[in-house]
Protein backbone atom coordinates (compact mmCIF):
# COMPACT_ATOMS: atom_id res chain seq x y z
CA UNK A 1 0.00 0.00 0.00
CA UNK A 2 1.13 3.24 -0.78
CA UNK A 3 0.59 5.72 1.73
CA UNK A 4 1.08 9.24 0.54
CA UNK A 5 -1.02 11.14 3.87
CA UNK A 6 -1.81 10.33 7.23
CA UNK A 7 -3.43 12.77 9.35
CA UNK A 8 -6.31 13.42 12.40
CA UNK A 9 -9.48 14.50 10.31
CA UNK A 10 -9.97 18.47 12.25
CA UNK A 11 -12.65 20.15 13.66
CA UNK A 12 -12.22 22.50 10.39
CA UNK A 13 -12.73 19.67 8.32
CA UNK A 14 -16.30 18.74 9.53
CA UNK A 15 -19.71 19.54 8.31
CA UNK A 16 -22.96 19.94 9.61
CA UNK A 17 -23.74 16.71 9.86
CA UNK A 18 -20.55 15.70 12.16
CA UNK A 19 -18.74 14.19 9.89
CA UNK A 20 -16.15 14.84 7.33
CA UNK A 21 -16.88 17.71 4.72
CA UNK A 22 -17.13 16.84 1.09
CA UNK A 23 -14.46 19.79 0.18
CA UNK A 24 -12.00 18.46 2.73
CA UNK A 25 -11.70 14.87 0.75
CA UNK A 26 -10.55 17.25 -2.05
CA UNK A 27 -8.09 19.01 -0.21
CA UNK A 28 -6.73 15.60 1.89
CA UNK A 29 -6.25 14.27 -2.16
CA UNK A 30 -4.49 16.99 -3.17
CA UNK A 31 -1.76 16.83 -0.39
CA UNK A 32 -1.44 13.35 -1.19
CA UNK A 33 -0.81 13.99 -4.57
CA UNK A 34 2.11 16.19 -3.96
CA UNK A 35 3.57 14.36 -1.28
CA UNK A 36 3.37 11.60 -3.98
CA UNK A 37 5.06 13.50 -6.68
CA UNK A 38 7.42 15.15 -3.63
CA UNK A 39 8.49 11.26 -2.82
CA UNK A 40 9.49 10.87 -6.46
CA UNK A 41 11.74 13.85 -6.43
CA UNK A 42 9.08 16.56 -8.22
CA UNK A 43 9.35 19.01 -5.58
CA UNK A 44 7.04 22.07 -5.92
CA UNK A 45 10.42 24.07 -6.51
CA UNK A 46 11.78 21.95 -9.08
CA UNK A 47 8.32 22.10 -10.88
CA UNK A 48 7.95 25.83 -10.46
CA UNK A 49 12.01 26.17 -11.78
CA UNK A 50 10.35 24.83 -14.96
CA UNK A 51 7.27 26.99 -14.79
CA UNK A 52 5.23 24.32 -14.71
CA UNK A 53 2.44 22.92 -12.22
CA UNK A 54 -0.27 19.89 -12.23
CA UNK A 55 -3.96 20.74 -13.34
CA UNK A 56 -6.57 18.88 -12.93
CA UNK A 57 -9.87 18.27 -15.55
CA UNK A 58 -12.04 15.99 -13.06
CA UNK A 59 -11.87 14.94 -9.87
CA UNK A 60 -14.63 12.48 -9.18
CA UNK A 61 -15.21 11.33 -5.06
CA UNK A 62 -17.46 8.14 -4.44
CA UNK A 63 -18.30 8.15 -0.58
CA UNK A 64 -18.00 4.49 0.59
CA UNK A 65 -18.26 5.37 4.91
CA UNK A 66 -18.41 8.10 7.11
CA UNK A 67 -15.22 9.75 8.64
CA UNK A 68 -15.68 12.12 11.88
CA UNK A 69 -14.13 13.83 14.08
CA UNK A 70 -10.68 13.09 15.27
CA UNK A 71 -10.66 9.76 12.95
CA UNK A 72 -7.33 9.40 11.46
CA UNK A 73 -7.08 8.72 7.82
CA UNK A 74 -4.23 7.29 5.32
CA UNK A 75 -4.84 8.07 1.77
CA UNK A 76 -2.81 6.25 -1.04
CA UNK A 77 -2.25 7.24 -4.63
CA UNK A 78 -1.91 5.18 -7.95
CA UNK A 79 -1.14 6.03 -11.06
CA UNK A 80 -4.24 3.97 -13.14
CA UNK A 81 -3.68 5.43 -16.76
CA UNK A 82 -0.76 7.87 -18.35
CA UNK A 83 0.45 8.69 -21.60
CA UNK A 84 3.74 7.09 -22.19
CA UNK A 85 5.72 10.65 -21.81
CA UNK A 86 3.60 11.29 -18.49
CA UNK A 87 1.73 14.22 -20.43
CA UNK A 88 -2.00 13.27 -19.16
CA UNK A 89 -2.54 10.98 -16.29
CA UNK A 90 -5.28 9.42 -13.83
CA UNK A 91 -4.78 9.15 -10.53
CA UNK A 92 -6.69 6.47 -7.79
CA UNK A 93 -6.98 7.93 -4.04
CA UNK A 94 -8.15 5.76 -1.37
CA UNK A 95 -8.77 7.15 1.78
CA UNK A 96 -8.77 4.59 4.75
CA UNK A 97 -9.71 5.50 8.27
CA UNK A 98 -7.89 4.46 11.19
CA UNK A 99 -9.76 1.33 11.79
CA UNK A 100 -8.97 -0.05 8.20
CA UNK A 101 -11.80 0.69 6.67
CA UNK A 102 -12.40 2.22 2.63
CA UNK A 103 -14.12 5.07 3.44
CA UNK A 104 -13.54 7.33 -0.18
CA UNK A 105 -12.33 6.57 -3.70
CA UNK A 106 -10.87 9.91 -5.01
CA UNK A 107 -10.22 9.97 -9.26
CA UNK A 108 -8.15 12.48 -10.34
CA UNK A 109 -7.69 13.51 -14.52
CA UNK A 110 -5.00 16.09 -15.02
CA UNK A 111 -1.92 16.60 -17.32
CA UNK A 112 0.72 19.45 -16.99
CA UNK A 113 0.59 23.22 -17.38
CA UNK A 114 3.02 25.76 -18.37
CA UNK A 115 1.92 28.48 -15.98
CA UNK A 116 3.85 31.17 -17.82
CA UNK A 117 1.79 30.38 -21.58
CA UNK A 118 -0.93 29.27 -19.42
CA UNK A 119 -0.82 26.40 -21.82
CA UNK A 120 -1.16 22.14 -21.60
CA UNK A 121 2.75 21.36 -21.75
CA UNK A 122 5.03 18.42 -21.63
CA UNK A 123 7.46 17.48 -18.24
CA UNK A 124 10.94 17.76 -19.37
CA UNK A 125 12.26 14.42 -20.22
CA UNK A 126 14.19 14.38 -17.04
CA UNK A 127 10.97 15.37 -15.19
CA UNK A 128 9.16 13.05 -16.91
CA UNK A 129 11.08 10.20 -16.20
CA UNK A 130 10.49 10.90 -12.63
CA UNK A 131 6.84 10.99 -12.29
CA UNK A 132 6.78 7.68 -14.65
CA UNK A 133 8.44 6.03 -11.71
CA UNK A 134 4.81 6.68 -9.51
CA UNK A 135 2.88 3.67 -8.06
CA UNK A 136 0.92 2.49 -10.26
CA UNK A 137 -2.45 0.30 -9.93
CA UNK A 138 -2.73 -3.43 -10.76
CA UNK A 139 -5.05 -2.50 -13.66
CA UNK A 140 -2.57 0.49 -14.55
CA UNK A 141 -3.36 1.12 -18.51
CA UNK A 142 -0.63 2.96 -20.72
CA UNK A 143 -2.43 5.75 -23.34
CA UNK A 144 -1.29 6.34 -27.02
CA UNK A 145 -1.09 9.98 -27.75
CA UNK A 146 -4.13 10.65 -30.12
CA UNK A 147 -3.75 12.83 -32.81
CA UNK A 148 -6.01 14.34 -34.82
């Protein structure tokens, strides 16, 4: 299993309803995304010496169980689909809470953008070997590039 966030769920991170907040599933994914990336050596500094940052298309959640307050959670990320040069990518979240438990399925679509052109953009090859080196799912599926 690879664990990319563990953390207490916070009193800031609950809704109305006592339990967990449907925005704070989106912000517990993202920091497991960039710890991922982080663990493969694409640092937020190294990206942004490129000029270039993740962005995302869709991020779809499926709620499986409750979390609440002061639950601890572990989220893991896996690569489940990429282009061959990294350009576009899906990425599987699964948020566990301290008892074991599924409790969220997080899937993420993004690619790479150069912040500067404000463009879709390619990692540089040495960048781009990194993040191929990600975790990737048992089902992981490898894209051609489509052209039109």
């Amino acid at each position: 299993m690879n664990i990319f966030y563990e953390g207490q769920i916070l009193w800031s991170q609950i809704d109305a309803n006592q339990h967990m907040r449907h925005s704070a599933y989106a912000d517990l994914g993202a920091q497991a995304r960039l710890n991922m990336l982080e663990s493969l050596g694409l640092k937020p500094t190294k990206l942004f010496e490129f000029k270039i940052g993740p962005v995302l298309f869709k991020e779809e959640l499926s709620y499986l169980r409750e979390i609440t307050l002061g639950d601890f959670v572990k989220i893991t990320c896996e690569v489940t689909r990429s282009r061959p040069d990294g350009s576009r990518w899906t990425i599987k979240h699964e948020v566990f809470r301290g008892d074991g438990v599924k409790a969220a399925v997080i899937i993420t679509i993004g690619a790479w953008i150069d912040m500067e052109k404000r463009r879709l953009t390619l990692l540089p090859p040495e960048l781009s070997e990194l993040f191929m080196k990600a975790p990737r799912s048992a089902d992981y599926v490898e894209e051609g590039v489509i052209t039109t």
